[in-house]
Structure formats: structure tokens, C-alpha cells
Protein backbone atom coordinates (compact mmCIF):
# COMPACT_ATOMS: atom_id res chain seq x y z
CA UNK A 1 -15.08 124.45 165.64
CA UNK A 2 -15.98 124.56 169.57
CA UNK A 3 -13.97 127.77 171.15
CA UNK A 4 -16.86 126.76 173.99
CA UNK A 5 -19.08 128.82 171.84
CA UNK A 6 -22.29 127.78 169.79
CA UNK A 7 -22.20 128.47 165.62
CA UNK A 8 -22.00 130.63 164.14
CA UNK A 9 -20.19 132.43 167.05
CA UNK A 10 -17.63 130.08 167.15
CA UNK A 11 -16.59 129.83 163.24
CA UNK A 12 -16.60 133.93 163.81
CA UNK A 13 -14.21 133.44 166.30
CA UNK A 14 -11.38 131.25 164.63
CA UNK A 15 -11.23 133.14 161.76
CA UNK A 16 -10.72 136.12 163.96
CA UNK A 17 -7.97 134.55 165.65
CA UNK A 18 -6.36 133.15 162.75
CA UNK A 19 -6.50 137.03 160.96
CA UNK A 20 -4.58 138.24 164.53
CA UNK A 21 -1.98 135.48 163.83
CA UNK A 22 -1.64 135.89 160.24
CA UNK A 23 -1.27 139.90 160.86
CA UNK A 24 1.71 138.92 163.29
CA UNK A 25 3.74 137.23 160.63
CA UNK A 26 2.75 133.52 161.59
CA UNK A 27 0.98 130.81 160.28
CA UNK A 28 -1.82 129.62 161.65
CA UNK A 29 -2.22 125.65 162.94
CA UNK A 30 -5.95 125.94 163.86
CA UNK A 31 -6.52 122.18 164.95
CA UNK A 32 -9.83 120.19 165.11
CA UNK A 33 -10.90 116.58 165.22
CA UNK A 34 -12.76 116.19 161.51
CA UNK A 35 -14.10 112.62 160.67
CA UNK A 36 -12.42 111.14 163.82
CA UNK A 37 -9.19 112.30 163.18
CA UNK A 38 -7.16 115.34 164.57
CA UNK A 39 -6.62 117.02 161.96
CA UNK A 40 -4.35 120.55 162.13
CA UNK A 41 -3.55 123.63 159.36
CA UNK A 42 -7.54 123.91 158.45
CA UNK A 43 -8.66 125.32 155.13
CA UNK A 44 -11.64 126.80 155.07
CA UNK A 45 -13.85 124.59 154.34
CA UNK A 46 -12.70 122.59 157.45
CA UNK A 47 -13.95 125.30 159.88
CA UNK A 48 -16.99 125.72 158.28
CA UNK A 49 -17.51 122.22 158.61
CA UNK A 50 -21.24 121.20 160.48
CA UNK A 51 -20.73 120.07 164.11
CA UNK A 52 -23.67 117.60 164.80
């Protein structure tokens, strides 16, 4: 996970957003490219994935 922000910063951050989105009622479709793939609806152990 980028959000243009270095780790662990940016992990912090998409879990914050996702908490705003789930408070709102919605589901969340954070989206990353994982193993050279996009790849969408992460579980958790997809955003705390290590970014070379």
C-alpha cells in the first residue's frame, strides 16, 4: 500500500480510510497490484503485505 506515503505510514492510512467507509455504511474496495495482478476487496493480510 502506496497512499504516496512510506510504511508504516501508509498501511496506517488505509486502514483509517477503510474504518471512515465502513462507519458510513459501505464496503470498502481498497485496490492494490499484489503479485502482478490488480487485485481489489483486500483482507488484511493484503495491506500488510511488504512493498520491496
Amino acid at each position: 500500500m502506496r497512499f504516496r506515503k512510506p510504511r508504516p505510514e501508509n498501511v496506517e492510512t488505509a486502514y483509517a480510510v477503510e474504518k471512515i467507509i465502513r462507519d458510513a455504511d459501505a464496503v470498502p474496495a481498497t485496490m492494490a497490484i499484489l503479485y502482478y495482478r490488480m487485485t481489489s476487496f483486500l483482507s488484511a493480510a493484503d495491506i500488510d503485505f511488504p512493498v520491496a
